[in-house]
Every structure is written in structure tokens, then in C-alpha cells.
N, C-alpha and C. Protein backbone atom coordinates (compact mmCIF):
# COMPACT_ATOMS: atom_id res chain seq x y z
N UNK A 1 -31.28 -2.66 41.80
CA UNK A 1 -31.86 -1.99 42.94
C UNK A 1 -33.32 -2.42 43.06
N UNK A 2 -33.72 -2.65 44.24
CA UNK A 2 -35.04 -3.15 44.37
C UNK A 2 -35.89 -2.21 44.99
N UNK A 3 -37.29 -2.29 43.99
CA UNK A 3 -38.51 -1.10 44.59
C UNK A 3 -39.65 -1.60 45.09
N UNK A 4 -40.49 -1.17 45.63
CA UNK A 4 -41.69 -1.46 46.73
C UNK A 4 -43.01 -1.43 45.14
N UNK A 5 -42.90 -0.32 44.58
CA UNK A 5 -44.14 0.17 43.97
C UNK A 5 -43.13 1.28 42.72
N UNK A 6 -44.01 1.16 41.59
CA UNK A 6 -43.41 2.24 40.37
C UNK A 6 -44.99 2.97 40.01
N UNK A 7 -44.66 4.12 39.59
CA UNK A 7 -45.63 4.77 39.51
C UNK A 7 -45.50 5.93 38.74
N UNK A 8 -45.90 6.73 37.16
CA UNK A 8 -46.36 8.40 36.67
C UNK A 8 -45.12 7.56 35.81
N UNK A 9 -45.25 6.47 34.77
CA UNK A 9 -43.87 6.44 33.86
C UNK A 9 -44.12 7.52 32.73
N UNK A 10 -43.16 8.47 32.52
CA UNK A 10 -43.38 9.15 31.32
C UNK A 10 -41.78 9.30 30.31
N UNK A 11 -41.88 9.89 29.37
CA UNK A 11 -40.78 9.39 28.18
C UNK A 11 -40.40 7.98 27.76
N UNK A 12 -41.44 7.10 27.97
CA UNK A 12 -40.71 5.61 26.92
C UNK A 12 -40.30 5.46 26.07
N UNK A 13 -39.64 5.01 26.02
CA UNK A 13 -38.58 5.06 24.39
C UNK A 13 -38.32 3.51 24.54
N UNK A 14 -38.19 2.98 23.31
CA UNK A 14 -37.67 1.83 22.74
C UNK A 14 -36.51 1.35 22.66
N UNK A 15 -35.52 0.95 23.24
CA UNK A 15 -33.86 0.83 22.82
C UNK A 15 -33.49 -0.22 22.14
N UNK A 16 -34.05 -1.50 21.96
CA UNK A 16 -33.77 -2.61 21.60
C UNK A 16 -35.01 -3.35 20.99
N UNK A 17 -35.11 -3.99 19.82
CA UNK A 17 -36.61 -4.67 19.31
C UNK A 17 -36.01 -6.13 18.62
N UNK A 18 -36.78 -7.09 18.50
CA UNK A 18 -36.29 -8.19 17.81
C UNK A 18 -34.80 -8.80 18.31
N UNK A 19 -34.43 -9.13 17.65
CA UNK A 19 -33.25 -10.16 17.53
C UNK A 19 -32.32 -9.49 17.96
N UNK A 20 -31.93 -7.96 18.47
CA UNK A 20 -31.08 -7.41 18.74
C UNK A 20 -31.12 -7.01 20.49
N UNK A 21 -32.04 -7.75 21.49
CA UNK A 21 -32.58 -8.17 22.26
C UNK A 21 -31.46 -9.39 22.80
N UNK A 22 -30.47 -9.32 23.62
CA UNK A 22 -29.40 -10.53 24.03
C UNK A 22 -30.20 -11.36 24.82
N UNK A 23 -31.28 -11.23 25.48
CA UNK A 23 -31.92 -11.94 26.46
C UNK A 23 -32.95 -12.40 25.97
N UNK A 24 -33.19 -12.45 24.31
CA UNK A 24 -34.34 -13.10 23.43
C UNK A 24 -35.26 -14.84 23.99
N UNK A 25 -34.19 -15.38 23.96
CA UNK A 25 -34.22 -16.88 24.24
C UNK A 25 -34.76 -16.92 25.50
N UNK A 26 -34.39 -16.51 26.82
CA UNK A 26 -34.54 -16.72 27.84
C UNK A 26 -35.96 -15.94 28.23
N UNK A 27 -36.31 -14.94 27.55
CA UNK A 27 -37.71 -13.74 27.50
C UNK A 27 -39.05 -15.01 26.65
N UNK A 28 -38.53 -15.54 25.64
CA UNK A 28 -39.47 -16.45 24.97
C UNK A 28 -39.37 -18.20 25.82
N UNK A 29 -38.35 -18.49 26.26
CA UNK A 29 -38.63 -19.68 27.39
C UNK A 29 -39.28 -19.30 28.46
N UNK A 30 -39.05 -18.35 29.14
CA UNK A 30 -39.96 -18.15 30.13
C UNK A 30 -41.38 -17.58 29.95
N UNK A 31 -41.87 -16.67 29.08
CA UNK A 31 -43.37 -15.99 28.89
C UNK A 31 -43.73 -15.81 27.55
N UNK A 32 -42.92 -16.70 26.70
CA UNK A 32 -43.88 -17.08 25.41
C UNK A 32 -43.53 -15.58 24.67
N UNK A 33 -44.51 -15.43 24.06
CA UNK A 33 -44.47 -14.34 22.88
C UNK A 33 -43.39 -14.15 21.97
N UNK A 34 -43.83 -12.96 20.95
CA UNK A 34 -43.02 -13.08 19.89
C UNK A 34 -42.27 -11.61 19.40
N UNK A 35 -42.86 -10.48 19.88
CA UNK A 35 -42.42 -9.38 19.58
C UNK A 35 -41.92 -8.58 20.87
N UNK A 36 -40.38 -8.99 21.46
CA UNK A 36 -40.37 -8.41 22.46
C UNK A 36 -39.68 -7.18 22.03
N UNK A 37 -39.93 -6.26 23.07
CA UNK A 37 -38.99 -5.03 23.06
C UNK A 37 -38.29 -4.48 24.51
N UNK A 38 -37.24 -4.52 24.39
CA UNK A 38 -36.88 -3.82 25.35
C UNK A 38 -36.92 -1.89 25.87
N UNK A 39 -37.85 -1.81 26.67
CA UNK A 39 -37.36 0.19 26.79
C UNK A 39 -37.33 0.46 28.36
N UNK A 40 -37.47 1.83 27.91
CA UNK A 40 -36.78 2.83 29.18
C UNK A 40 -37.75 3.83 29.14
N UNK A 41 -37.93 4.30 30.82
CA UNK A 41 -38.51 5.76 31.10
C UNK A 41 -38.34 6.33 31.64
N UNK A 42 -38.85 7.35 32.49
CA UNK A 42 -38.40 7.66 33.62
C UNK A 42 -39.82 7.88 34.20
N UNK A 43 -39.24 7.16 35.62
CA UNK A 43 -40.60 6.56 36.63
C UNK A 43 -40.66 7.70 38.19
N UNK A 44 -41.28 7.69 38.88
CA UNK A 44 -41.21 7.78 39.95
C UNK A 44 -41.45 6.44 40.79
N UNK A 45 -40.52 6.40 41.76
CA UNK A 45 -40.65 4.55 42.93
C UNK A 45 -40.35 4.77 44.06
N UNK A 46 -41.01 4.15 45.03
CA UNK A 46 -40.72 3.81 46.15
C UNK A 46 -40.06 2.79 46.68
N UNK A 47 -38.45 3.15 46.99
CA UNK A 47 -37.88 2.60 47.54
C UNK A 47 -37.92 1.57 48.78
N UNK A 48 -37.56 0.54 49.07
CA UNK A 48 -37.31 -0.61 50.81
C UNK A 48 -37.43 0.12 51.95
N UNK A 49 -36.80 1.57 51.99
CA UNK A 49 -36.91 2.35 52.43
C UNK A 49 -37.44 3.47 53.01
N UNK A 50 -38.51 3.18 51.96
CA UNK A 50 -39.94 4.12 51.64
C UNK A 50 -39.69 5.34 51.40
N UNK A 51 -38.16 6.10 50.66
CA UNK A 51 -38.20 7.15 50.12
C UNK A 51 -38.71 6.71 48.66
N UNK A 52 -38.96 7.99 48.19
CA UNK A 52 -39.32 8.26 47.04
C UNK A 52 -38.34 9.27 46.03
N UNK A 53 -37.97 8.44 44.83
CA UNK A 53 -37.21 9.11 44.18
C UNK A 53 -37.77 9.07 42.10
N UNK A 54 -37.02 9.82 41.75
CA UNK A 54 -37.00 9.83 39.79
C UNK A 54 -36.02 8.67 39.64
N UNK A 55 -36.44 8.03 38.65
CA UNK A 55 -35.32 6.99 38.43
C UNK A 55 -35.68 6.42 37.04
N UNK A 56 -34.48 5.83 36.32
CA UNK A 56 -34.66 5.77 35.00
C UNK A 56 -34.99 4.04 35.11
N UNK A 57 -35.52 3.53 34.72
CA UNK A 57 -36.06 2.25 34.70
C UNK A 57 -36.31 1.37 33.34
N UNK A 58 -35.61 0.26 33.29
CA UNK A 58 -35.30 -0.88 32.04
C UNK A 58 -36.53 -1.50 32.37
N UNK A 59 -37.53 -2.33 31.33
CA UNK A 59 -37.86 -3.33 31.47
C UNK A 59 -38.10 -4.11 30.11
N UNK A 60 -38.58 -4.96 29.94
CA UNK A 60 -38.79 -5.39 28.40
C UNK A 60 -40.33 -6.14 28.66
N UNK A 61 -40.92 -5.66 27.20
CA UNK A 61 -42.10 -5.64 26.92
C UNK A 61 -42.45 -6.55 25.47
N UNK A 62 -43.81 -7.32 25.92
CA UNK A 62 -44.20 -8.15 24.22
C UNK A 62 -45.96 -7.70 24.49
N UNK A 63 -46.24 -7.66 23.32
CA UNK A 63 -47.99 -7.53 23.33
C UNK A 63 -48.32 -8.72 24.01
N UNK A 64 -49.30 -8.57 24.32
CA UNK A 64 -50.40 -9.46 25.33
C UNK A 64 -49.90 -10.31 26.65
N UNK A 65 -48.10 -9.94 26.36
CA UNK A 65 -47.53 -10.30 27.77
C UNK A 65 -47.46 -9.29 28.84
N UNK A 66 -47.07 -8.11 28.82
CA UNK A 66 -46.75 -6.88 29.44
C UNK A 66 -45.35 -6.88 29.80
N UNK A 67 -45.26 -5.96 30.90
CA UNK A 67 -43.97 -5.40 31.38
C UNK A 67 -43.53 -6.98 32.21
N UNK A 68 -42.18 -7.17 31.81
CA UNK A 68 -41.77 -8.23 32.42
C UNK A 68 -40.01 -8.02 33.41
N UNK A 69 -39.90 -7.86 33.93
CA UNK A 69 -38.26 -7.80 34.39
C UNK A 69 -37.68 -6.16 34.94
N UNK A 70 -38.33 -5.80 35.43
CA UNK A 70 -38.57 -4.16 35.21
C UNK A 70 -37.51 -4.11 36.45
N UNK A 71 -36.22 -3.27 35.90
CA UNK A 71 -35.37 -2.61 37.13
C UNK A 71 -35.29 -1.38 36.94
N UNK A 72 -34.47 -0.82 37.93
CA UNK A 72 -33.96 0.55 37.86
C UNK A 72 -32.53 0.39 37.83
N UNK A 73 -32.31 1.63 36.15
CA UNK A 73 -31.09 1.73 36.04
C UNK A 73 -29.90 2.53 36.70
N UNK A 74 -31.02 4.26 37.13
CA UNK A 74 -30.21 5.03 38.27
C UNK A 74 -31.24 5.53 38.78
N UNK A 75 -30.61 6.34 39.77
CA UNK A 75 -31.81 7.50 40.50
C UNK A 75 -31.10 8.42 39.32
N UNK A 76 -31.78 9.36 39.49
CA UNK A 76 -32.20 10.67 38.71
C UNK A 76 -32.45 11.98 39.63
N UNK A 77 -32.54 11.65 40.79
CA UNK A 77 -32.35 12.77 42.00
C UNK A 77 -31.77 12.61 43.40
């Protein structure tokens, strides 16, 4: 699902770190680094649409790279 703007992420949690990461190879060919992690929060976003909804949101993260690949997994309201 595609968003305009994400915004207020709170509860991050970690689900995946290191080698247990399926998209390892393709996260380090494209933006380098070495400690990625994949997590989850729950965001508020503005939808194509320009509603605004809660939605639980994937992205995966390495130090000094940042948030890279960031979707939404559901709405939440």
C-alpha cells in the first residue's frame, strides 16, 4: 500500500536482526552496511487519498543508513 507522508511512530519492536533477515543480500547490494534489522510500529500516514489512518508499518533499518523500504502492513482503523 502506498503513503504520501508517515508520521508519531510509536511501539518499535525488532522482528528480525542479522542473518535471519531473507532480504540480507539485496539490503547490503543496494545501501551498504552491516547491521541490518528489520522492525515494526505503529505509525500514523497519509494516504493517495489524503485520508489519514493507524497502520502497522515494516521497514528495515542499519546504523548510519536509516529507514530503508518502509511499507504498510495493515490499517489498524
Amino acid at each position: 500500500m502506498q503513503f504520501k507522508e508517515i508520521w508519531a511512530i510509536t511501539n518499535i519492536e525488532t522482528i528480525a536482526f542479522k542473518s535471519s533477515i531473507r532480504e540480507l543480500k539485496r539490503l547490503r547490494t543496494l545501501y551498504g552496511g552491516r547491521r541490518w534489522m528489520k522492525r515494526k510500529a505503529v505509525a500514523r500516514v497519509r494516504l493517495f487519498d489524503d485520508t489519514i489512518h493507524e497502520a502497522e508499518v515494516h521497514w528495515y533499518e542499519a546504523h548510519s543508513i536509516g529507514k530503508k523500504d518502509v511499507k504498510i502492513k495493515r490499517l489498524l482503523d
